[in-house]
Protein backbone atom coordinates (compact mmCIF):
# COMPACT_ATOMS: atom_id res chain seq x y z
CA UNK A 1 11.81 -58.24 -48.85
CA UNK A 2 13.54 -57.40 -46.06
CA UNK A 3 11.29 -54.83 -44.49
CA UNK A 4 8.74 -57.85 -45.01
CA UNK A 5 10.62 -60.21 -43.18
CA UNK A 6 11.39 -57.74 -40.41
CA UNK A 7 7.40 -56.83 -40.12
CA UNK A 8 6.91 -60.50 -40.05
CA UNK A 9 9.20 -61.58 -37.31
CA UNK A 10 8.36 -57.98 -35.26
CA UNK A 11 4.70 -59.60 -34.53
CA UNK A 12 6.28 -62.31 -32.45
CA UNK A 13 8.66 -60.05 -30.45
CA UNK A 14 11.55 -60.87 -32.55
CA UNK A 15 14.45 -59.01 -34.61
CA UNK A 16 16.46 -59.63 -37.99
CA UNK A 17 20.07 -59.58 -36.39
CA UNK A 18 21.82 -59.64 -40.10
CA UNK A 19 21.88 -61.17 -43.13
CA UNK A 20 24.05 -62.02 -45.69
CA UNK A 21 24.23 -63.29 -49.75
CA UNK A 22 25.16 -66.84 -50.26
CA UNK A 23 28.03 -68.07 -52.38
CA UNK A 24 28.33 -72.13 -53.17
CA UNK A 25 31.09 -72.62 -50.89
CA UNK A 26 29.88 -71.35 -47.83
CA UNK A 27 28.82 -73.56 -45.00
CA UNK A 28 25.29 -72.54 -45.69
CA UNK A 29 25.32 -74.46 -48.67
CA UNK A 30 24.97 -77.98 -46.87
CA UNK A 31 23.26 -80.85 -48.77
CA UNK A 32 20.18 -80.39 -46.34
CA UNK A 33 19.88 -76.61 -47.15
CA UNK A 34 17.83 -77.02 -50.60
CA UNK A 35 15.05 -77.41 -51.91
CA UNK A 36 13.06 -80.33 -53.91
CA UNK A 37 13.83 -78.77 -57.36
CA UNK A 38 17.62 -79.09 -56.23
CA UNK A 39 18.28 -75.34 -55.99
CA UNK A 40 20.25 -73.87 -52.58
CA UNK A 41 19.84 -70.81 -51.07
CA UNK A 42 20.79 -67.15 -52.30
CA UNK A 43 20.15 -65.47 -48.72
CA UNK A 44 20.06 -66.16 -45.57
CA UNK A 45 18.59 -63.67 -42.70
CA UNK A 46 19.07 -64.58 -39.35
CA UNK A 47 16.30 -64.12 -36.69
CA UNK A 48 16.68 -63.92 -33.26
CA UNK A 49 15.56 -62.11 -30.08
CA UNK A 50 17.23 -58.74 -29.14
CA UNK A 51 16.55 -57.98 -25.04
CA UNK A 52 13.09 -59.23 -23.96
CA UNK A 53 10.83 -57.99 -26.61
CA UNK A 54 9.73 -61.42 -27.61
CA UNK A 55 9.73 -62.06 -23.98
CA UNK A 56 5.74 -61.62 -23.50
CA UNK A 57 4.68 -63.37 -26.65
CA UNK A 58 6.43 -66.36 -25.91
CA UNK A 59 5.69 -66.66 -21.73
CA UNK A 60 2.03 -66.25 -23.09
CA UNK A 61 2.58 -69.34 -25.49
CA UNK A 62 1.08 -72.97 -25.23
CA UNK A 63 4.96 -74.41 -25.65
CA UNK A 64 5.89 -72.15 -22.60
CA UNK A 65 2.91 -73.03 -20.38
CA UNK A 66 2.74 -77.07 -21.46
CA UNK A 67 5.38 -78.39 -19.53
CA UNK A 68 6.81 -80.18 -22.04
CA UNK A 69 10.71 -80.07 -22.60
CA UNK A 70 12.30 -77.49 -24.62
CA UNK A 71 9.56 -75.03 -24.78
CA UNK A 72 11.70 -72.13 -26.69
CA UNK A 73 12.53 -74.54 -28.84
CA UNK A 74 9.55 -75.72 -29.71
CA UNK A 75 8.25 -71.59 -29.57
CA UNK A 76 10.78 -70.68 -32.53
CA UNK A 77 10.35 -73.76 -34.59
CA UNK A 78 6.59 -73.08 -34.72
CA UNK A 79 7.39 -69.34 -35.11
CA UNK A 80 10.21 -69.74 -37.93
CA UNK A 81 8.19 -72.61 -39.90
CA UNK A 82 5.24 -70.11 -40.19
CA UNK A 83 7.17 -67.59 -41.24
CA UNK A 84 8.88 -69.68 -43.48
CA UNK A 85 5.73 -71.06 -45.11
CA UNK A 86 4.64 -67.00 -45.92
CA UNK A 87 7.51 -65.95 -47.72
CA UNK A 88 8.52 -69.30 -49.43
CA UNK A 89 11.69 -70.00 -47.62
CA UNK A 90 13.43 -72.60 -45.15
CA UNK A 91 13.87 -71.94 -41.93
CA UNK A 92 16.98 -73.35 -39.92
CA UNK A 93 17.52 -73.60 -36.49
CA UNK A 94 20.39 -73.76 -34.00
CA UNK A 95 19.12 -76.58 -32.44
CA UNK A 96 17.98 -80.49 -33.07
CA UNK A 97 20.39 -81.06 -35.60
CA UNK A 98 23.58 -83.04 -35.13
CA UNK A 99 26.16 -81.37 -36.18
CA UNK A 100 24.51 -78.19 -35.65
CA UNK A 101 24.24 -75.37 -38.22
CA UNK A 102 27.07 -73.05 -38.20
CA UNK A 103 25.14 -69.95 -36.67
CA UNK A 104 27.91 -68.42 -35.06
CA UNK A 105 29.93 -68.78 -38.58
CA UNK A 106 26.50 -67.58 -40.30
CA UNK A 107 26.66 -64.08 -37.94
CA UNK A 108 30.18 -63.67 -38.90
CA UNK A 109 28.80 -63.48 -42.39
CA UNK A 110 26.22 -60.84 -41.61
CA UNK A 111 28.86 -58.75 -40.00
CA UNK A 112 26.85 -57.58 -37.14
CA UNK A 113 28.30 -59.20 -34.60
CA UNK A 114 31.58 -61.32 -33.18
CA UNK A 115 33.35 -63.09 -30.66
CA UNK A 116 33.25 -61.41 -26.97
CA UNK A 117 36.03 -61.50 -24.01
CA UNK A 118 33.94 -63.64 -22.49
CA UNK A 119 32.56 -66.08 -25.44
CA UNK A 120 29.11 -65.43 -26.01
CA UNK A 121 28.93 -63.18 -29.57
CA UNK A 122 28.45 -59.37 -28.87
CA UNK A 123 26.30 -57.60 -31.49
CA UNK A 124 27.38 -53.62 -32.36
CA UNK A 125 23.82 -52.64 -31.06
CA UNK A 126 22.37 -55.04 -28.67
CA UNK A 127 25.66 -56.14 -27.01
CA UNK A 128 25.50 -59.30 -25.80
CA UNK A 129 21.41 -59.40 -25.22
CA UNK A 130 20.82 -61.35 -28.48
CA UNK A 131 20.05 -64.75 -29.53
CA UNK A 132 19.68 -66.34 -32.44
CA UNK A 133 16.11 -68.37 -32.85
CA UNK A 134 16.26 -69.27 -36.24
CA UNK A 135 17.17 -68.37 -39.56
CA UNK A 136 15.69 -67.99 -43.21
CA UNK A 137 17.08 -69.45 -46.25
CA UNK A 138 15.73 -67.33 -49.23
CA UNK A 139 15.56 -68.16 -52.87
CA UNK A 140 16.33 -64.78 -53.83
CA UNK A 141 18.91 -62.30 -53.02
CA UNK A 142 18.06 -59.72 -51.12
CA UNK A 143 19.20 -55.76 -50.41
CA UNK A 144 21.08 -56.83 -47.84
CA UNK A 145 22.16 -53.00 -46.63
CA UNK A 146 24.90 -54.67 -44.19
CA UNK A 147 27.04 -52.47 -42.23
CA UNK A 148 30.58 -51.60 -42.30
CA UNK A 149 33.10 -54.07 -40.13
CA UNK A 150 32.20 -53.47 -36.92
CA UNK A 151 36.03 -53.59 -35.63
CA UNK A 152 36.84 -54.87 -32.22
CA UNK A 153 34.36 -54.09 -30.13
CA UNK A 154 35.38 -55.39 -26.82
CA UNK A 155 39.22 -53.71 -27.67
CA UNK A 156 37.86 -50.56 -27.58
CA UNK A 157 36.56 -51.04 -24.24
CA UNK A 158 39.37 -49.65 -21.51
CA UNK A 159 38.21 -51.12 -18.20
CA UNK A 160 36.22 -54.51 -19.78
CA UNK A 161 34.18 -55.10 -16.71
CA UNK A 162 32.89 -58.49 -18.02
CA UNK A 163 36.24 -59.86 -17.03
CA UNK A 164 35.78 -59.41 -13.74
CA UNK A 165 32.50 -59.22 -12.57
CA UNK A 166 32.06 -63.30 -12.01
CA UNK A 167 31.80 -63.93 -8.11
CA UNK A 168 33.26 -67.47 -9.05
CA UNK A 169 36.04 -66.12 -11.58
CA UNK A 170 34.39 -68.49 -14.22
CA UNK A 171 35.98 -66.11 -16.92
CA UNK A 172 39.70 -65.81 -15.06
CA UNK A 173 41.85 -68.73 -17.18
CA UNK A 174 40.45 -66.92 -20.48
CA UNK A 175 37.81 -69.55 -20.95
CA UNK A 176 34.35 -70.18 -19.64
CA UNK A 177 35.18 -71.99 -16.49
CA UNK A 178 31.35 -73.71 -16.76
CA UNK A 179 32.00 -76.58 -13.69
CA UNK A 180 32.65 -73.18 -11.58
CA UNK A 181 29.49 -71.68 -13.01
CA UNK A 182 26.70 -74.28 -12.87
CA UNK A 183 28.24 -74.80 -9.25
CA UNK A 184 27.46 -71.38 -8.09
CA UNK A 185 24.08 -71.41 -9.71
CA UNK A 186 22.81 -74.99 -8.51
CA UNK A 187 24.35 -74.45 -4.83
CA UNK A 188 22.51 -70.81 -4.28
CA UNK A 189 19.78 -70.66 -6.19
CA UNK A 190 18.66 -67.04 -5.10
CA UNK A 191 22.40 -66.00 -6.23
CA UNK A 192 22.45 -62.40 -7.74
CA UNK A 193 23.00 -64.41 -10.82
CA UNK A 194 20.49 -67.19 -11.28
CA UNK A 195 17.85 -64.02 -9.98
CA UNK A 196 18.81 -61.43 -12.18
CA UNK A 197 21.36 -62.78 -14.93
CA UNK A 198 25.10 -63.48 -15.44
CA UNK A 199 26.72 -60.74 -13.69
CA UNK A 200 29.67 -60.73 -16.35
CA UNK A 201 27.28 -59.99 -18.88
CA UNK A 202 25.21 -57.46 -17.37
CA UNK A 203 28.37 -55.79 -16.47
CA UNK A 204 29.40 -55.55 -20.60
CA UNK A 205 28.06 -51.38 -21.20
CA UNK A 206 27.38 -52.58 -24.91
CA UNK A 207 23.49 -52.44 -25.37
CA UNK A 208 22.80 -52.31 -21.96
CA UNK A 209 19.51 -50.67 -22.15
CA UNK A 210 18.78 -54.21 -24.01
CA UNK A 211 19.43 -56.18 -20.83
CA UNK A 212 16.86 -58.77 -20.11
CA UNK A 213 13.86 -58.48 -17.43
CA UNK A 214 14.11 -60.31 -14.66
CA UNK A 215 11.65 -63.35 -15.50
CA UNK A 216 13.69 -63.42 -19.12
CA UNK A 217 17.35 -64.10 -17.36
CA UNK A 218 15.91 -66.42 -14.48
CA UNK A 219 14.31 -68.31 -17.36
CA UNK A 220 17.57 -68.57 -19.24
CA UNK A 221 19.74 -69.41 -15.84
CA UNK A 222 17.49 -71.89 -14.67
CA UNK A 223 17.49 -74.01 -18.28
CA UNK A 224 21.27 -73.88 -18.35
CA UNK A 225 21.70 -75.10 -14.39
CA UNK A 226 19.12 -77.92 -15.06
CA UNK A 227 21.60 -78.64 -18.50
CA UNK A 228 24.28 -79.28 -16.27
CA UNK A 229 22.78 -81.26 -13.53
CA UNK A 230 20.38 -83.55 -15.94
């Protein structure tokens, strides 16, 4: 089912970044997570984007050329209901819901990624050029063929780069200074970063051949200075 899954979700651009089984008391087990005939979830795979290989399908897309708000959004919902309606699942989402599902707990789970210097999850291959779009509660559990612990990814790196590659220090106090961030982005908009990407995260050597082209990271550094200033 998994190879299935990944076929599926490969037609749109898009990756299976783990999965993981599901026990009763784990967060995935919320009251909105079943299904009509009562029953929860036995699986859950997580979907996301790894680099820019969904990149073309979606900037081809009605939601991205529409002009309507949250077009990725609206992009992955489509995508993961579809999906979802194939293989009889349910598919979740990081976003619309108040409180939010627990993704970042959820990748934690699926053991393929964790918490970077600077925040943002790093994942053992694609380093910290993943997202997660949506994932896929399954009836059924799956051959889930997860990895060993990945270990501490960002300790084994001497020199961690990320830390200091900011022109605005945003990572210096050991937090995301995000005031000093949106700052530098909505003051200079042709910055290095709002052109090409965060500089602290290109700067991370984990996945870098994933690193996003340059229409990808503009995308993503426009939406989050236009978050701030709204």
């Amino acid at each position: 089912m998994l190879e299935t899954i990944a076929r599926a979700v490969a037609e749109h651009g898009l990756v299976v970044l783990g999965s993981f089984d599901v026990r009763e008391d784990e967060s995935v087990s919320l009251p909105e997570l079943s299904w009509s005939d009562g029953s929860f979830p036995r699986s859950m795979v997580l979907v996301g984007a790894a680099g820019s290989t969904f990149w073309q399908n979606y900037a081809g897309s009605v939601e991205f050329c529409d002009g309507l708000p949250d077009p990725l959004d609206r992009w992955s919902r489509r995508i993961g209901d579809t999906i979802a309606s194939l293989l009889d699942a349910m598919a979740v989402y990081p976003f619309g819901v108040d409180p939010p599902h627990p993704f970042l707990r959820w990748a934690h789970l699926a053991r393929e990624s964790q918490p970077s210097l600077i925040g943002m999850f790093i994942h053992r291959e694609f380093g910290l050029w993943h997202a997660y779009r949506f994932g896929l509660a399954m009836r059924q559990r799956l051959d889930h063929q997860q990895s060993e612990p990945v270990g501490d990814i960002c300790a084994r790196c001497v020199s961690q780069p990320c830390l200091s590659a900011c022109p605005v220090d945003a990572f210096a106090s050991g937090a995301f200074g995000v005031r000093a961030c949106a700052t530098h982005l909505t003051e200079d908009d042709a910055c290095e970063c709002a052109a090409g990407g965060c500089l602290s995260r290109r700067a991370c050597p984990v996945g870098a051949q994933y690193r996003y082209v340059p229409d990808h990271a503009r995308f993503h550094m426009q939406a989050f200075a236009r978050s701030w200033t709204s």
